[in-house]
C-alpha atoms as a PDB file:
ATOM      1  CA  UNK A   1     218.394 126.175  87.580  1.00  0.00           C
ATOM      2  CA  UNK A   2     221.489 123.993  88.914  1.00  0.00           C
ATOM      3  CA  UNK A   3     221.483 122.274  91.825  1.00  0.00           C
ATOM      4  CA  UNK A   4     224.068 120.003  93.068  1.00  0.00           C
ATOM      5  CA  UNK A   5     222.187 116.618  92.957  1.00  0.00           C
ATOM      6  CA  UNK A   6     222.915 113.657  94.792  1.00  0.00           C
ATOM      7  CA  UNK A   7     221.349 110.130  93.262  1.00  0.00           C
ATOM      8  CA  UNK A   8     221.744 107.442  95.566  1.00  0.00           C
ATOM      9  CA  UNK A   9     219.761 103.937  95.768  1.00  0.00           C
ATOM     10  CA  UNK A  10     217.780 103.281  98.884  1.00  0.00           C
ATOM     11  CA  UNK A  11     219.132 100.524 100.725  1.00  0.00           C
ATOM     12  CA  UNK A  12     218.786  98.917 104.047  1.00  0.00           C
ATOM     13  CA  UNK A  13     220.321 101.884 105.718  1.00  0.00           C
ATOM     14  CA  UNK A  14     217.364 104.276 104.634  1.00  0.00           C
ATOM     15  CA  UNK A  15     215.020 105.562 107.108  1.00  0.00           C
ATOM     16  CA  UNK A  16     213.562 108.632 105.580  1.00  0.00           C
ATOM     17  CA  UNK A  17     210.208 107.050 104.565  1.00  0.00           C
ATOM     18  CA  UNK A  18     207.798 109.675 106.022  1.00  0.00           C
ATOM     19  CA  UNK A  19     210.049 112.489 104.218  1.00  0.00           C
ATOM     20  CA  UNK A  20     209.628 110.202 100.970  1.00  0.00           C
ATOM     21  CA  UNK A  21     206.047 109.766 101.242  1.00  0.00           C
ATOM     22  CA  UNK A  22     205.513 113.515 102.055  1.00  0.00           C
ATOM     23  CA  UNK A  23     207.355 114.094  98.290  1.00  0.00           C
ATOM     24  CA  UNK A  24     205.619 111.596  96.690  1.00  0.00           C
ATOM     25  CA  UNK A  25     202.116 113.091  97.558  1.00  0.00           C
ATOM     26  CA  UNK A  26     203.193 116.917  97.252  1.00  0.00           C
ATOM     27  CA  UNK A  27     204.593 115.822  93.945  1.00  0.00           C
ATOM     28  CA  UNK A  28     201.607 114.093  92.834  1.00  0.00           C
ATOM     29  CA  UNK A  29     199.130 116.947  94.033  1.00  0.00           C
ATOM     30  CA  UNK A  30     199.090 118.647  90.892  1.00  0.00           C
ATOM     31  CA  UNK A  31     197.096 115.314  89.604  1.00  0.00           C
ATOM     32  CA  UNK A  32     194.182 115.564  92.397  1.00  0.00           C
ATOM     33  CA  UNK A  33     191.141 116.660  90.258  1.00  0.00           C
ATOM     34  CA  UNK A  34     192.529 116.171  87.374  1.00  0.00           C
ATOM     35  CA  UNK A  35     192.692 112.070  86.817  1.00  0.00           C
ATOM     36  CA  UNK A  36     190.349 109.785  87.427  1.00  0.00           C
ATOM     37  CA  UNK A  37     190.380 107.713  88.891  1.00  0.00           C
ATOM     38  CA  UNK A  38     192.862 109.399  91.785  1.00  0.00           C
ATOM     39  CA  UNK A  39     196.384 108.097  91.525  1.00  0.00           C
ATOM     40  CA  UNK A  40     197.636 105.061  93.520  1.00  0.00           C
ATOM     41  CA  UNK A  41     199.932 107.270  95.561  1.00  0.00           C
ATOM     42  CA  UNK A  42     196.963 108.074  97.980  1.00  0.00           C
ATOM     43  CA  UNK A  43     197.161 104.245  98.807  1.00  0.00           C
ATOM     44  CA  UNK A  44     200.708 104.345 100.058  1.00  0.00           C
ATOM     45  CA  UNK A  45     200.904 104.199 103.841  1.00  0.00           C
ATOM     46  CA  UNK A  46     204.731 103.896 105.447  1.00  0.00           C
ATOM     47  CA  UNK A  47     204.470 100.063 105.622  1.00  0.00           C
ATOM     48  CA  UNK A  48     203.571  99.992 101.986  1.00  0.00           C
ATOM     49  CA  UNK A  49     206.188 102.159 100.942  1.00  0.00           C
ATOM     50  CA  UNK A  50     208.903 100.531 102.965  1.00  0.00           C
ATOM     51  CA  UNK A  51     207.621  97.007 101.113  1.00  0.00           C
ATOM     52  CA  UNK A  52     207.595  98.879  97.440  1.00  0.00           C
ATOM     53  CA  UNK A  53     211.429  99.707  98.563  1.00  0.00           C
ATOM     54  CA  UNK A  54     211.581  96.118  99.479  1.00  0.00           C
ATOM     55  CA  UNK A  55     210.496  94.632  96.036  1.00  0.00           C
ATOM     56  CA  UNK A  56     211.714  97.307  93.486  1.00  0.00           C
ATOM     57  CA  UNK A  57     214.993  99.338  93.153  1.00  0.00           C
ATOM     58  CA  UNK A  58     214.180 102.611  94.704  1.00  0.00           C
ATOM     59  CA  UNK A  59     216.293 105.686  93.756  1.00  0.00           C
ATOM     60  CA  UNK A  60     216.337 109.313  95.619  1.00  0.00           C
ATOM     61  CA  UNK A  61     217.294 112.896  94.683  1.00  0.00           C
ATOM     62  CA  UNK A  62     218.838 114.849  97.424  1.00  0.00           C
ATOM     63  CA  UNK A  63     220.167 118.513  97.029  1.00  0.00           C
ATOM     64  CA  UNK A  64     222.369 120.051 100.454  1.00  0.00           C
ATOM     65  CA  UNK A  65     220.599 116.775 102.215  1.00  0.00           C
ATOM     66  CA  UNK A  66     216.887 117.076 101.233  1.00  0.00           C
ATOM     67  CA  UNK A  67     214.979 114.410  99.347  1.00  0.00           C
ATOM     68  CA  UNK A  68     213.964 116.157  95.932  1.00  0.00           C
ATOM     69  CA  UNK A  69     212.655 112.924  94.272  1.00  0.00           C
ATOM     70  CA  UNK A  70     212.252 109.532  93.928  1.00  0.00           C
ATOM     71  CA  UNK A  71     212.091 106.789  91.572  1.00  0.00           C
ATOM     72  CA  UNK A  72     210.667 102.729  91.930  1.00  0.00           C
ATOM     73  CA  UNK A  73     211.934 100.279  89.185  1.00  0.00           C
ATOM     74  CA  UNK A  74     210.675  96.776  89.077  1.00  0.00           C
ATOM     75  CA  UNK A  75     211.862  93.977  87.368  1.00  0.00           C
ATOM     76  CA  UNK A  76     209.151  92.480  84.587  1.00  0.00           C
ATOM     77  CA  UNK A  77     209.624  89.776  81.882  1.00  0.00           C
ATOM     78  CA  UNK A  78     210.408  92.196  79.264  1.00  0.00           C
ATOM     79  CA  UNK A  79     211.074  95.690  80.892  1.00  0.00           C
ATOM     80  CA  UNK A  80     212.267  97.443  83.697  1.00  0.00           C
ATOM     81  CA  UNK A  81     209.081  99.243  84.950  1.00  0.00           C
ATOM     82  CA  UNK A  82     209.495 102.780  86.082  1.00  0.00           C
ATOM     83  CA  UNK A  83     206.856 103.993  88.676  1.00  0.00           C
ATOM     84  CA  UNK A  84     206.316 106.271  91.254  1.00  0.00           C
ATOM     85  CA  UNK A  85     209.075 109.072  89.667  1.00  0.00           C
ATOM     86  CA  UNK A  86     208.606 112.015  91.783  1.00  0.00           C
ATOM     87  CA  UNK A  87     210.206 115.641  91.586  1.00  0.00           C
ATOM     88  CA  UNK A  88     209.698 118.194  94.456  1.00  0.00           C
ATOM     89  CA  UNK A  89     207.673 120.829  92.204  1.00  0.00           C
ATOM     90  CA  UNK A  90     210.568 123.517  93.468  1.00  0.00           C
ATOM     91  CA  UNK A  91     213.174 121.158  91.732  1.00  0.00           C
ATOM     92  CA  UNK A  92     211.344 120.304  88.762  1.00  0.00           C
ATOM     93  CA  UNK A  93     212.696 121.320  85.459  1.00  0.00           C
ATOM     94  CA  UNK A  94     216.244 120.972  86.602  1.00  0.00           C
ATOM     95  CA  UNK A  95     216.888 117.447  85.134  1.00  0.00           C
ATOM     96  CA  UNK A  96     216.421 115.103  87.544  1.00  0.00           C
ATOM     97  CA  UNK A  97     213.924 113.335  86.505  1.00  0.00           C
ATOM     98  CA  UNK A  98     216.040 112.634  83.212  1.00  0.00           C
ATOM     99  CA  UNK A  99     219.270 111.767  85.642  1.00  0.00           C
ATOM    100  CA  UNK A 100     216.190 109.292  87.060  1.00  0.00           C
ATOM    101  CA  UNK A 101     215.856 108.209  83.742  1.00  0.00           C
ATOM    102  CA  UNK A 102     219.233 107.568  82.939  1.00  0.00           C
ATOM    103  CA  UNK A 103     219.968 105.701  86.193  1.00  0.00           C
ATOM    104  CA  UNK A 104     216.465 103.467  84.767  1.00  0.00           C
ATOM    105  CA  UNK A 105     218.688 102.625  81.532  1.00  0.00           C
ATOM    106  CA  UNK A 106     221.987 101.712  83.437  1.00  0.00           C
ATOM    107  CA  UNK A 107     220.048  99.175  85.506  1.00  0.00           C
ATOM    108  CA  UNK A 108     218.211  97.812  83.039  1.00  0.00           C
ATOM    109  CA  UNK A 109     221.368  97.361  80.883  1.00  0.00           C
ATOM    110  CA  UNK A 110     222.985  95.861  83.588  1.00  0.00           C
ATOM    111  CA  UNK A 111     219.790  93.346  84.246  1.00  0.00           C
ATOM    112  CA  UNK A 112     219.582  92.449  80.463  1.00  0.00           C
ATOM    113  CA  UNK A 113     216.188  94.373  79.980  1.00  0.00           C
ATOM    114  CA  UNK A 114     215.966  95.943  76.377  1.00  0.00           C
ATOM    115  CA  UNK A 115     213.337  98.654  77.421  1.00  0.00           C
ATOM    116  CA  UNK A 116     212.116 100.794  79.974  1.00  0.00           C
ATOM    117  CA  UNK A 117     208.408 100.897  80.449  1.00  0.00           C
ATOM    118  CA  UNK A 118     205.889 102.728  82.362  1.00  0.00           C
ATOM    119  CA  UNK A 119     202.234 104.286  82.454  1.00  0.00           C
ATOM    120  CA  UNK A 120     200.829 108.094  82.594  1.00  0.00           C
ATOM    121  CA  UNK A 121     197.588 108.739  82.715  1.00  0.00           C
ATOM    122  CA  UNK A 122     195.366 109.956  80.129  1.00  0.00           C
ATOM    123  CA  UNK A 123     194.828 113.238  81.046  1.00  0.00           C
ATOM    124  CA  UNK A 124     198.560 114.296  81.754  1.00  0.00           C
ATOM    125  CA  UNK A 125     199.179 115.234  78.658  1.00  0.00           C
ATOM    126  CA  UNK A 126     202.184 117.382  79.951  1.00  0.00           C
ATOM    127  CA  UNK A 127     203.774 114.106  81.086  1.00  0.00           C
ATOM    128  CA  UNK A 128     202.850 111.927  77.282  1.00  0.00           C
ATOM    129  CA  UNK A 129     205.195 114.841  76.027  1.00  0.00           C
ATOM    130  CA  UNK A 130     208.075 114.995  78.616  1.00  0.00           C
ATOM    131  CA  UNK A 131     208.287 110.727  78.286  1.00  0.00           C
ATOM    132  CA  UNK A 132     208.190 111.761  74.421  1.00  0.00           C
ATOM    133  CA  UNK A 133     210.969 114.067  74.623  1.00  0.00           C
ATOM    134  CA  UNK A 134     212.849 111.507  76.279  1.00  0.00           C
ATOM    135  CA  UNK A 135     212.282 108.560  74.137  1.00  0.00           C
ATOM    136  CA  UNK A 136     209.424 106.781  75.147  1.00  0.00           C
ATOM    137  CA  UNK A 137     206.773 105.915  73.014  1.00  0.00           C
ATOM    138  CA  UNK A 138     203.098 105.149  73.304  1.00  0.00           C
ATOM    139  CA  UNK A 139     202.713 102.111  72.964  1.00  0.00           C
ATOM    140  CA  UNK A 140     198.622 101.103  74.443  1.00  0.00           C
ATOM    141  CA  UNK A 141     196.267 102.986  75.804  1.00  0.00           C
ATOM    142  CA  UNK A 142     194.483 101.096  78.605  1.00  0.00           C
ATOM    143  CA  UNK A 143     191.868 101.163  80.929  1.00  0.00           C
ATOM    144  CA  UNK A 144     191.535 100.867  85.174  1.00  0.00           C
ATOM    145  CA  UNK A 145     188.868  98.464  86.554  1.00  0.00           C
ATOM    146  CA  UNK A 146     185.627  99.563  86.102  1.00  0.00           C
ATOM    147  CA  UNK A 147     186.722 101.863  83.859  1.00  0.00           C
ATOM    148  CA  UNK A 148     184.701 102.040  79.825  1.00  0.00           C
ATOM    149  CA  UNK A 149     187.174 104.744  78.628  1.00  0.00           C
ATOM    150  CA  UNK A 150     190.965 104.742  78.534  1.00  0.00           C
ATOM    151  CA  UNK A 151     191.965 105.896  81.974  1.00  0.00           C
ATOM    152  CA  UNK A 152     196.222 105.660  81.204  1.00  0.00           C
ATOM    153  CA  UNK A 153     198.571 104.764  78.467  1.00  0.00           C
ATOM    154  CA  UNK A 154     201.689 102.638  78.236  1.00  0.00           C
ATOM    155  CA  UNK A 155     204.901 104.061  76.887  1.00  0.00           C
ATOM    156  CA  UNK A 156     208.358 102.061  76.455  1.00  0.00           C
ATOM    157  CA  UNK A 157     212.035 103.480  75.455  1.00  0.00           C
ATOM    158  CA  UNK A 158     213.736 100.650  73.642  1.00  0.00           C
ATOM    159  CA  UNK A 159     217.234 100.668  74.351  1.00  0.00           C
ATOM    160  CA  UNK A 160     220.467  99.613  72.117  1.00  0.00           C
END
């Protein structure tokens, strides 16, 4: 599938949150069920995503003027932290979350980060190979609050 994607940074000018917070949860449906515990995304409220776009470098997908996904880096010692990477589930499969991705690298290049790092949860197993087939690398497997078991794992993409 091609599409004619648009990646843009959200910046003071944005005021799409409700249409970004309706992608992030239809994006993260699939996962209701299926993790536990439930993601985090079920915790976001407008104020909290307007703050997350705040603190972090937020990046959106738009095709013909829709929001198709999303993307939150943050800034740690040692990486650039990816989080909250979202693809419409009509749009999925036709690379954005790899143009995501790429965006990820040019920031962190730019901010003197040698990695990119970020968390899946155990059960996605779709998602350990996806990261996998574009460089990351498992690098813990770690556990909520409360949590005995391994609940996610950590995977980083070193980059030269």
């Amino acid at each position: 599938m091609t599409m004619d994607v648009t990646i843009s940074r959200i910046d003071d000018s944005f005021s799409r949150y409700e249409e970004l917070l309706e992608l992030i949860m239809g994006s993260f449906a699939y996962m209701d069920g299926v993790i536990d515990p439930p993601s985090s995304a079920h915790r976001l409220t407008l104020a909290s995503l307007k703050d997350k776009a705040k603190d972090e470098i937020g990046l959106v997908a738009e095709v013909e003027g829709r929001l198709v996904g999303c993307a939150f880096l943050r800034l740690e010692p040692d990486f650039l932290y990816v989080g909250k990477l979202a693809v419409a589930p009509e749009a999925q499969g036709s690379g954005i979350g790899g143009r995501f991705l790429a965006e990820a690298e040019a920031i962190a290049h730019d901010l003197g980060k040698p990695a990119l790092r970020l968390e899946t949860r155990i059960e996605l197993t779709g998602n350990h190979r996806r990261f996998g087939a574009w460089g990351f690398v498992r690098t813990a497997e770690k556990s909520h609050a409360g949590y005995e078991r391994p609940t996610y794992i950590e995977m980083q993409k070193r980059l030269s």
